[in-house]
Protein backbone atom coordinates (compact mmCIF):
# COMPACT_ATOMS: atom_id res chain seq x y z
CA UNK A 1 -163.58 258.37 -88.56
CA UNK A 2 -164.65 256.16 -85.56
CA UNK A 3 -168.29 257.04 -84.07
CA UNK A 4 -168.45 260.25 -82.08
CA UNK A 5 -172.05 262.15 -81.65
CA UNK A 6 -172.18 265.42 -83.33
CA UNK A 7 -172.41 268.81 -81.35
CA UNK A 8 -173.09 271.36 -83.93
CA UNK A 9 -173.68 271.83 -87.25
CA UNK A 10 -172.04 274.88 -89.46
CA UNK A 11 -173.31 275.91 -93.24
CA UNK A 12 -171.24 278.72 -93.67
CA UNK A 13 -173.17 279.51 -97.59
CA UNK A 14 -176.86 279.62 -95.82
CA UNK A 15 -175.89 281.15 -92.49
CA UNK A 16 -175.75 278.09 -90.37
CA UNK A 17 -175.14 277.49 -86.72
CA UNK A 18 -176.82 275.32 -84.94
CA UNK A 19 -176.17 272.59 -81.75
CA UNK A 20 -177.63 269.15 -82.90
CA UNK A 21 -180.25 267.50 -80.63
CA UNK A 22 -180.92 263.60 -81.03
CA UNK A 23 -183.77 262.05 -82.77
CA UNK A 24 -185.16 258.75 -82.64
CA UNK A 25 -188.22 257.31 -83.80
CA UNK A 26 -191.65 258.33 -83.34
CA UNK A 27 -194.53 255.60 -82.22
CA UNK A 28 -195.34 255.10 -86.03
CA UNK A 29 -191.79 254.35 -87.15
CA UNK A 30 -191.27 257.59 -88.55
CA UNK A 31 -188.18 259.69 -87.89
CA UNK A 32 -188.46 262.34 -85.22
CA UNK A 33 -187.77 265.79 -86.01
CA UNK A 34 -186.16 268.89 -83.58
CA UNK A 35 -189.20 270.51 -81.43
CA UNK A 36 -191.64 272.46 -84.16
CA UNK A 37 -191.48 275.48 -81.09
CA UNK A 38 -187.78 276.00 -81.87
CA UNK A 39 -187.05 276.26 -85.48
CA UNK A 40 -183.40 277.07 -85.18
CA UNK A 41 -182.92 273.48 -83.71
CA UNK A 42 -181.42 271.13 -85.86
CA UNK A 43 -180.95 267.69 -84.83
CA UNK A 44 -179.65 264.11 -86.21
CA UNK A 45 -180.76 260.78 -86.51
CA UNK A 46 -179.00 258.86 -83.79
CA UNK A 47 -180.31 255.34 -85.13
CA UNK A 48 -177.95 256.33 -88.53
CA UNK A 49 -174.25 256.93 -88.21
CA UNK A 50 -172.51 259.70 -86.43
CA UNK A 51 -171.11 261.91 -89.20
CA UNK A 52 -167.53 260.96 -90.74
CA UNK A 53 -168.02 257.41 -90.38
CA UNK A 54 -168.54 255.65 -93.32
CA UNK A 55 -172.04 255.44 -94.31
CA UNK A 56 -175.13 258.07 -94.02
CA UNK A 57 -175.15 260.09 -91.06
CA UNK A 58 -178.50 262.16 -91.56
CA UNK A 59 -179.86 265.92 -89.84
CA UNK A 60 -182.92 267.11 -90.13
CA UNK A 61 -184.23 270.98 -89.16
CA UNK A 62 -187.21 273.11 -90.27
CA UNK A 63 -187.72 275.09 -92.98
CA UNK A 64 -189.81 277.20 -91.05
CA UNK A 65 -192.24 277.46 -87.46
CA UNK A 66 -193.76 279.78 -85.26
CA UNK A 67 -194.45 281.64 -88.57
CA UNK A 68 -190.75 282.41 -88.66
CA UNK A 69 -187.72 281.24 -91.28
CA UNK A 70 -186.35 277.98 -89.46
CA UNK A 71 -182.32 276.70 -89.78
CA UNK A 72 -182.79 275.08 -92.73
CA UNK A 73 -184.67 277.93 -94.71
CA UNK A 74 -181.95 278.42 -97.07
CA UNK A 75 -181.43 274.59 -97.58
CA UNK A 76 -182.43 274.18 -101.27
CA UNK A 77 -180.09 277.19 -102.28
CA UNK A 78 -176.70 274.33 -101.67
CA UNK A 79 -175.29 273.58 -104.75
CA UNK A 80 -172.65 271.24 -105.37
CA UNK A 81 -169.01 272.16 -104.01
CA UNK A 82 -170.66 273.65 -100.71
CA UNK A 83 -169.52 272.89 -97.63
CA UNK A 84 -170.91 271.60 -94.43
CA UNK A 85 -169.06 271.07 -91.41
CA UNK A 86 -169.78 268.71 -88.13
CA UNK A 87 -168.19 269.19 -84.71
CA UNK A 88 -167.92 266.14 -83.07
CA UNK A 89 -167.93 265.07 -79.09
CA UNK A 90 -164.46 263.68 -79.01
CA UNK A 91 -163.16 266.83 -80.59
CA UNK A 92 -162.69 266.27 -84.26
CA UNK A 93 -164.68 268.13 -87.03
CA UNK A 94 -166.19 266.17 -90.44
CA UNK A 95 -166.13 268.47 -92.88
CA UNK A 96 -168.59 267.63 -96.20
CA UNK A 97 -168.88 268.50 -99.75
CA UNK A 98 -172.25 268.95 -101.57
CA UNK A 99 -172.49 266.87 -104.45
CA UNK A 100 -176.49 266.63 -104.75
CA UNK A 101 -180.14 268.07 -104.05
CA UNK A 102 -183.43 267.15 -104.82
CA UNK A 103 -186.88 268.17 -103.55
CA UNK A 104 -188.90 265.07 -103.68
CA UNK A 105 -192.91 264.25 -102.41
CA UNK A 106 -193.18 263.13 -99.23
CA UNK A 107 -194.82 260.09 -100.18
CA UNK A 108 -192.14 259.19 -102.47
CA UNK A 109 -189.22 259.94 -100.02
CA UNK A 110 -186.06 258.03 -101.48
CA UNK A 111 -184.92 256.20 -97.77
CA UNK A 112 -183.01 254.09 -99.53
CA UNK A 113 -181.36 256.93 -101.14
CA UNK A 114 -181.04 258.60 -97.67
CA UNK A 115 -180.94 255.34 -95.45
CA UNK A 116 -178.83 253.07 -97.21
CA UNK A 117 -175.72 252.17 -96.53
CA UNK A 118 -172.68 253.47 -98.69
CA UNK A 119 -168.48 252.52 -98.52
CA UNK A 120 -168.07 256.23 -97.76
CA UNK A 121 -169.05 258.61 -95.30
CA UNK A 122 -171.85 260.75 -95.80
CA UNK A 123 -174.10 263.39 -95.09
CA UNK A 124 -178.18 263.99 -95.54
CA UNK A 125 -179.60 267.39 -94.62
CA UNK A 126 -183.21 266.80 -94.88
CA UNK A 127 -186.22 269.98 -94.48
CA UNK A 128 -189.65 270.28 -96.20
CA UNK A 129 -190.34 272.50 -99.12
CA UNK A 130 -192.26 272.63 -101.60
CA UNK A 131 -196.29 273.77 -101.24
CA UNK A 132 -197.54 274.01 -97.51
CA UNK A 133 -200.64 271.84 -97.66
CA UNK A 134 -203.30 273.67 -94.84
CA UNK A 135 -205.30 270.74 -94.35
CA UNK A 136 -202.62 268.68 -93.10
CA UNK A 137 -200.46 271.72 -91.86
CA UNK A 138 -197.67 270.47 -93.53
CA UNK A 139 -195.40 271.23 -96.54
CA UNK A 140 -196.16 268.38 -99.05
CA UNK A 141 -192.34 267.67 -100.16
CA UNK A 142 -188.91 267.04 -98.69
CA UNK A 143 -185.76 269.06 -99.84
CA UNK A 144 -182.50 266.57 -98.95
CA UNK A 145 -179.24 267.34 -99.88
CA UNK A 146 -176.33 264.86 -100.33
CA UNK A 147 -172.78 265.17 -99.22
CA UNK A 148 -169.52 263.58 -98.83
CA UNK A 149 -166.69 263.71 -96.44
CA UNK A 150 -163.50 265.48 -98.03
């Protein structure tokens, strides 16, 4: 598909509706993720691909804030064959197919894995998980799930 920023994401499995907001880069080179205030916000990487063009588009969203369930709560119950589906600005909707999950430390995130460029369109839905360290005030792993255009 040629570029064309996403609008809104859909899960229909886990519930999920949600506009996409654009992320960039924080000052230390790390990816920027939707406002912690509104949990329900998912967003995507704008520096990546736009979803249904060939390589990895990637959206991120919270597991949880303001002490309440955030979009991607359910994330680590997608198994392979879900489906996720992408509106797009110019009209068209890129609909995915789950074909992996892991939950991986945060210092070993796999952005190659996620990053990297691939021959065929893709998908990464990234949240935390894992153990909620309360020193840092953060959850000490990343749940990402893979998918594919179909």
């Amino acid at each position: 598909m040629p570029p064309s920023e996403p609008t809104e994401i859909r899960i229909p499995k886990i519930d999920v509706v949600s506009s996409l907001v654009p992320l960039g880069l924080n000052a230390d080179e790390t990816v920027e993720v939707p406002p912690v205030d509104q949990p329900m916000q998912a967003g995507w990487y704008r520096l990546a691909r736009t979803p249904g063009e060939a390589g990895p588009a990637v959206v991120l969203g919270h597991v949880d804030g303001n002490q309440k369930p955030g979009i991607f709560f359910r994330l680590k119950e997608l198994v392979a064959g879900d489906e996720v589906v992408v509106s797009r600005k110019d009209g068209t909707t890129a609909k995915f197919r789950v074909h992996g999950k892991e939950q991986v430390a945060k210092d070993s995130f796999p952005a190659e894995a996620v990053y990297g460029d691939t021959d065929v369109p893709g998908l990464r839905l990234i949240t935390c998980g894992g153990s909620y360290d309360q020193a840092a005030r953060s959850y000490r792993d990343n749940v990402i799930v893979y998918a594919t255009l179909i």
